[in-house]
C-alpha atoms as a PDB file:
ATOM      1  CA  UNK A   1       0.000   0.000   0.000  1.00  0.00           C
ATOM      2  CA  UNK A   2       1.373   2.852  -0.741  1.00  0.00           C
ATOM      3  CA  UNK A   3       1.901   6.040   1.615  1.00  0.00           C
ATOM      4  CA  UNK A   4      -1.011   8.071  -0.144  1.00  0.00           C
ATOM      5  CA  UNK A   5      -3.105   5.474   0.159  1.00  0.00           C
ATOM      6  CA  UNK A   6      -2.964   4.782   3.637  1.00  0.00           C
ATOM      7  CA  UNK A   7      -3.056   8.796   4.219  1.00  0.00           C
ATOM      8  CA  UNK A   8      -6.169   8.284   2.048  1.00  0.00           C
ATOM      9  CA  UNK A   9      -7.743   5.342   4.382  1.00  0.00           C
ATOM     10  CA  UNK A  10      -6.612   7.246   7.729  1.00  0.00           C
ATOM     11  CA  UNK A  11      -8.134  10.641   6.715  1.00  0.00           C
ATOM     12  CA  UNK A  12     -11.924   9.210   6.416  1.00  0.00           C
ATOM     13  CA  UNK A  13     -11.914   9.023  10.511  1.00  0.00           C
ATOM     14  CA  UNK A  14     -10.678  12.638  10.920  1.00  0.00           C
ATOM     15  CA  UNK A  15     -13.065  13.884   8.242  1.00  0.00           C
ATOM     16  CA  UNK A  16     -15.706  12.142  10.187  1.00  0.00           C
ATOM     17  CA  UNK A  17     -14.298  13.540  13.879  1.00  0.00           C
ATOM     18  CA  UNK A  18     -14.483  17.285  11.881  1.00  0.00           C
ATOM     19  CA  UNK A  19     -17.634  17.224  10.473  1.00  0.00           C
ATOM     20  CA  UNK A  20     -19.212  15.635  13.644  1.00  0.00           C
ATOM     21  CA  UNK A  21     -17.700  18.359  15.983  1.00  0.00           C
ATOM     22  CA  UNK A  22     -18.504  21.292  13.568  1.00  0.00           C
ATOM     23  CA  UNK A  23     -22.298  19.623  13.265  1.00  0.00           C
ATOM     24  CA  UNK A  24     -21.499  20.015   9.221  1.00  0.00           C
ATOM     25  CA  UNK A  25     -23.993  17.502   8.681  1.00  0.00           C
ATOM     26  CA  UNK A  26     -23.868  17.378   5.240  1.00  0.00           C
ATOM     27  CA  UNK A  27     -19.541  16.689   5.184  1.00  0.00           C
ATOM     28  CA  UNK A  28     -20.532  13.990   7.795  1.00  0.00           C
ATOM     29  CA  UNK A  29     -22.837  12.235   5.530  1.00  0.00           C
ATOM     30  CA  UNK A  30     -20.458  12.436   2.863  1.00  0.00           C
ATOM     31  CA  UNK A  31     -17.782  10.230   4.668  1.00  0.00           C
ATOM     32  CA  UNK A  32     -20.609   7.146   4.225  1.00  0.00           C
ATOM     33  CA  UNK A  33     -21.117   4.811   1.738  1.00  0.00           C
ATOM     34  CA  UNK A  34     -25.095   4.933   1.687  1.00  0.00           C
ATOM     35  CA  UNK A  35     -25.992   1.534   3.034  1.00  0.00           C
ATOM     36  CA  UNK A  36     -23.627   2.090   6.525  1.00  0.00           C
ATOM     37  CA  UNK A  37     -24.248   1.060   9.588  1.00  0.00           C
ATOM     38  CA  UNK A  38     -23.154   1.964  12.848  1.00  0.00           C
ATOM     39  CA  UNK A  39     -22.141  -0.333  15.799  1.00  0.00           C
ATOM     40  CA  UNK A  40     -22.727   1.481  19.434  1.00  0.00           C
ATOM     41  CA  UNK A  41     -21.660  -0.082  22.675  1.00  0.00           C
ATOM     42  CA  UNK A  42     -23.705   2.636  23.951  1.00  0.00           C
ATOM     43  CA  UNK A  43     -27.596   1.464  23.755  1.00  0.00           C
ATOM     44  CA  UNK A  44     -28.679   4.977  23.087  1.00  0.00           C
ATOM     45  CA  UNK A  45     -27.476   4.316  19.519  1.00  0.00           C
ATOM     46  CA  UNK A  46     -26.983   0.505  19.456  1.00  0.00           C
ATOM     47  CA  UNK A  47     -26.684  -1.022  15.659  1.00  0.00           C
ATOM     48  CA  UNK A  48     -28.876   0.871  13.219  1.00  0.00           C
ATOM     49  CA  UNK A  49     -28.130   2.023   9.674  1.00  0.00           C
ATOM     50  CA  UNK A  50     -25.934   5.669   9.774  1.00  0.00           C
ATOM     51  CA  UNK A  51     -28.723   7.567   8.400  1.00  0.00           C
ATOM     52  CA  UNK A  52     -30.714   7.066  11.524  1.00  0.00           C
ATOM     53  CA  UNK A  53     -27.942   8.019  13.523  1.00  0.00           C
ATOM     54  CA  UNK A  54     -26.970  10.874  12.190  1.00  0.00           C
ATOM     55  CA  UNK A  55     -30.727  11.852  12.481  1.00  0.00           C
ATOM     56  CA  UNK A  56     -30.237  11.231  16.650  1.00  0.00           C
ATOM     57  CA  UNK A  57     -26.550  13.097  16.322  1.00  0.00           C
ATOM     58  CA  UNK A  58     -28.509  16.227  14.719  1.00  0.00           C
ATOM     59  CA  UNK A  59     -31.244  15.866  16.597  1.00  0.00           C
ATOM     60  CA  UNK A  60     -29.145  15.559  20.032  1.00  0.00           C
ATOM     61  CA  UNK A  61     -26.748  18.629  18.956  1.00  0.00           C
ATOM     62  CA  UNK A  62     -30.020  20.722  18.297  1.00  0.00           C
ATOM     63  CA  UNK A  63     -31.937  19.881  21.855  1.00  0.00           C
ATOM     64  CA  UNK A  64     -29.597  17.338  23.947  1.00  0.00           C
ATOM     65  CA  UNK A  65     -27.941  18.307  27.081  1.00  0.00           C
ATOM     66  CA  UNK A  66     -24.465  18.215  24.803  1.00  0.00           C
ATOM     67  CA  UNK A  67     -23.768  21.404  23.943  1.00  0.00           C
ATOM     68  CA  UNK A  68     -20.583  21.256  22.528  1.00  0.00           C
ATOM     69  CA  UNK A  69     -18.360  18.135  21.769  1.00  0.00           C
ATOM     70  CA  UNK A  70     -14.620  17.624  20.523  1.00  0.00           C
ATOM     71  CA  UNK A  71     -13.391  14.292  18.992  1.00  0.00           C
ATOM     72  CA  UNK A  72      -9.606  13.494  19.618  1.00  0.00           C
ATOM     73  CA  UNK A  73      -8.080  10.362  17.320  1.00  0.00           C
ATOM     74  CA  UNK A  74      -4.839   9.200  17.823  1.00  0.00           C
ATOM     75  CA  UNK A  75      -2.796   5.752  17.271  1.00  0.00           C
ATOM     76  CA  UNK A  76      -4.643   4.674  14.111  1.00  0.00           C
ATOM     77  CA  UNK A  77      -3.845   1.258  12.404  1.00  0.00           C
ATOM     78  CA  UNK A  78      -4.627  -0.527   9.238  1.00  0.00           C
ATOM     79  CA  UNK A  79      -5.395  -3.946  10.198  1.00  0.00           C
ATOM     80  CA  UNK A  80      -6.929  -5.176   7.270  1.00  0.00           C
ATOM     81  CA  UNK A  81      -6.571  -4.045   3.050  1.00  0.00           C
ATOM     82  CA  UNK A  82      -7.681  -6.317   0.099  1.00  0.00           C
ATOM     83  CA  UNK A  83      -8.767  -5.018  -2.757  1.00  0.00           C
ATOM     84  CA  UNK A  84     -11.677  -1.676  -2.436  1.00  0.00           C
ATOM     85  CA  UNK A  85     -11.603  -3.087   1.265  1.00  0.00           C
ATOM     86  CA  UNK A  86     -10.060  -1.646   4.607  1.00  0.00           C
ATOM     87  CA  UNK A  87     -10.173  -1.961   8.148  1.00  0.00           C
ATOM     88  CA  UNK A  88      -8.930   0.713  10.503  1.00  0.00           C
ATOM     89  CA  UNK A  89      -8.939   1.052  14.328  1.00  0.00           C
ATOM     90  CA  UNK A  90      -7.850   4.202  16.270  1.00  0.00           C
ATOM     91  CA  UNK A  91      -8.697   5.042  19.472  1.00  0.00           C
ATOM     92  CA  UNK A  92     -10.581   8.597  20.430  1.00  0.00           C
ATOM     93  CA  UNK A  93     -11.314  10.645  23.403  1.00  0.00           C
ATOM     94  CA  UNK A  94     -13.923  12.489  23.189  1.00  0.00           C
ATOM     95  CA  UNK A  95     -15.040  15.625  25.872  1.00  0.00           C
ATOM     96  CA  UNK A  96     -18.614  16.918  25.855  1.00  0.00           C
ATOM     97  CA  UNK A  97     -19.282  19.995  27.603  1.00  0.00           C
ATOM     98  CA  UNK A  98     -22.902  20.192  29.053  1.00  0.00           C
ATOM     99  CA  UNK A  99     -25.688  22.773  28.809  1.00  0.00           C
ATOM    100  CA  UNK A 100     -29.626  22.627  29.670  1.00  0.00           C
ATOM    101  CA  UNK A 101     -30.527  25.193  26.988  1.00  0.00           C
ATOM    102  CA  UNK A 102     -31.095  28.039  29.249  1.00  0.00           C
ATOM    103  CA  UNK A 103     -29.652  31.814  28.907  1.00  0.00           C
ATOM    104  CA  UNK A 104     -26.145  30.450  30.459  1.00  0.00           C
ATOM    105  CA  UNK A 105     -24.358  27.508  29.593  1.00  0.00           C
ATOM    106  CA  UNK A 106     -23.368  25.157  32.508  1.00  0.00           C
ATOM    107  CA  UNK A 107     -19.791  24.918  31.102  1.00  0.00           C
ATOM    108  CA  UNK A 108     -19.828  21.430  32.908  1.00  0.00           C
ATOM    109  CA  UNK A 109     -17.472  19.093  31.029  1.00  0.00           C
ATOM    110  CA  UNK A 110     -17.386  15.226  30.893  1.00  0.00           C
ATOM    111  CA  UNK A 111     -15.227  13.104  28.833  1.00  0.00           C
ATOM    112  CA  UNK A 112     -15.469   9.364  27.368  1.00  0.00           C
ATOM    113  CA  UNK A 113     -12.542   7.157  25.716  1.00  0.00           C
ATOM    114  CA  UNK A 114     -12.258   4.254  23.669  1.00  0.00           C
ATOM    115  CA  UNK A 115     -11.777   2.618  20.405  1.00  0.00           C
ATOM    116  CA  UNK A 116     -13.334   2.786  16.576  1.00  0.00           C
ATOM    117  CA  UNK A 117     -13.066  -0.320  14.052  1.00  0.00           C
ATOM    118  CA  UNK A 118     -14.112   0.755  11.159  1.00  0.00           C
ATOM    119  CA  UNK A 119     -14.724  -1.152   7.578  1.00  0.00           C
ATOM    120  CA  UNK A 120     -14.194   1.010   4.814  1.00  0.00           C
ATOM    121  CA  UNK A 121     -14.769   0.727   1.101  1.00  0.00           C
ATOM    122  CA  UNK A 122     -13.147   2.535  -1.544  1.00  0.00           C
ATOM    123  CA  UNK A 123     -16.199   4.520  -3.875  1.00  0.00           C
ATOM    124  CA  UNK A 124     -15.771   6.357  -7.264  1.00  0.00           C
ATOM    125  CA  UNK A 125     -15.450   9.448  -4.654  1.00  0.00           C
ATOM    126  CA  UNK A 126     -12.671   7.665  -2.410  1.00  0.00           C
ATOM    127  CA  UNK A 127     -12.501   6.064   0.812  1.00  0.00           C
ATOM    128  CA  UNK A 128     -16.233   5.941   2.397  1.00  0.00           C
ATOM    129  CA  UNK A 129     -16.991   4.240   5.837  1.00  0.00           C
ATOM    130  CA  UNK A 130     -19.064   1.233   5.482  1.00  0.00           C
ATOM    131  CA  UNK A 131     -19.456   0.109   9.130  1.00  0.00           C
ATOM    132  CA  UNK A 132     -18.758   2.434  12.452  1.00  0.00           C
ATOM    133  CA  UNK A 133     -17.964   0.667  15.108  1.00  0.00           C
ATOM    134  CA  UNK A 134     -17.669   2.990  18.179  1.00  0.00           C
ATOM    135  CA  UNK A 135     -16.985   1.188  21.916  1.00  0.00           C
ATOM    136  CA  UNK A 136     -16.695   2.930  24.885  1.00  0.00           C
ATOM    137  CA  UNK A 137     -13.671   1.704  27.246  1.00  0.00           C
ATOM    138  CA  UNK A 138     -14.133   4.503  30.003  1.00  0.00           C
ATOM    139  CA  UNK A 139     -15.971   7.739  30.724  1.00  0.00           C
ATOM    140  CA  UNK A 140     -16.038  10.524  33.802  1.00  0.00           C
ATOM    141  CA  UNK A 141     -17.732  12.917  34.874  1.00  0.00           C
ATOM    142  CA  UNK A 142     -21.319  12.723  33.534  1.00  0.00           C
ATOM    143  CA  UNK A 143     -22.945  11.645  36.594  1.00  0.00           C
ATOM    144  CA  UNK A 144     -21.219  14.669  38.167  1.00  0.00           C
ATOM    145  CA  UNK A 145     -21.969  17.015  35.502  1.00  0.00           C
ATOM    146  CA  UNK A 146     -25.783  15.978  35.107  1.00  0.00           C
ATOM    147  CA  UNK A 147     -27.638  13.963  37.739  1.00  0.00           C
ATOM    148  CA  UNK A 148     -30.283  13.177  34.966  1.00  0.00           C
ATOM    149  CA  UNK A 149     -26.708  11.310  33.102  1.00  0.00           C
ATOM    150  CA  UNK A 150     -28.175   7.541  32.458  1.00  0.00           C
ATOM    151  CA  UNK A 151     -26.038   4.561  32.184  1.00  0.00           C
ATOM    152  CA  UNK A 152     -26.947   1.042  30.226  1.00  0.00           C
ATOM    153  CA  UNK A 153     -24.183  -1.102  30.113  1.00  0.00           C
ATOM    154  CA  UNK A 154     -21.227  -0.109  29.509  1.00  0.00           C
ATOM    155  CA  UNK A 155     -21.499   3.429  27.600  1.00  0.00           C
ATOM    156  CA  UNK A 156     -23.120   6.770  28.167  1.00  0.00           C
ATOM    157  CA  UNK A 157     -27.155   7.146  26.948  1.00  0.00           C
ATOM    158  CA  UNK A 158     -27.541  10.765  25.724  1.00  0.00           C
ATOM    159  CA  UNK A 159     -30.222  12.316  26.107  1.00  0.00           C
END
């Protein structure tokens, strides 16, 4: 594989981290092949098809008791190429600072770690994700934050 390659494989999950944090909703449907599907170890999402979750991640950004949120990616691998096929894993950190969507903002912050595994697929417009698989390792601060903060095995329910 050659190096632009792999810089092509490795920049789908920072486009994705950048148009998630900047709510460009458009840019992060664009990083999907259109029959994706997402794999949540937090039940608020669970496994659904992307289009439906990016529905709840709009819909959470626009009324959710996130009010701001900032994706960190770091120590991404290629474990897997053949072909128009890739898998990559990385591991994120992600900090969410809290509002309830009065006057002032809380400025409350929580954070939550752990690892993505993602199958991509190479398109006629590059390198799309085909499966998101997000699991939480550890979290902190969201029961402190926001008493209302649910948990359901092992990841953080928003909203």
């Amino acid at each position: 594989m050659s190096n632009s390659e792999e810089s092509e494989i490795k920049d789908v999950i920072f486009k994705y981290a950048w148009a998630l944090d900047t709510r460009d909703w458009a840019a992060l449907a664009e990083v999907f092949t259109p029959d994706a599907r997402g794999e949540f170890s937090d039940p608020g999402y669970g496994d659904q098809d992307m289009g439906t979750i990016l529905r709840l991640f709009q819909e959470g950004a626009e009324t959710g008791p996130i009010r701001q949120w900032q994706h960190f990616v770091t120590n991404q691998l290629i474990t897997h190429r053949e072909g128009d096929r890739a898998r990559i894993k990385a591991f994120f950190t992600c900090a969410w600072r809290f509002d309830d969507h009065q006057q002032q903002p809380r400025n409350e912050v929580a954070m939550v770690g752990g690892i993505y595994e993602n199958d991509l697929l190479r398109t006629v417009n590059g390198w799309r994700i085909a499966v998101l698989r997000a699991t939480t390792w550890w979290d902190h601060g969201g029961k402190e934050v926001m008493p209302e903060w649910r948990y359901l095995g092992r990841g953080p329910l928003f909203g």
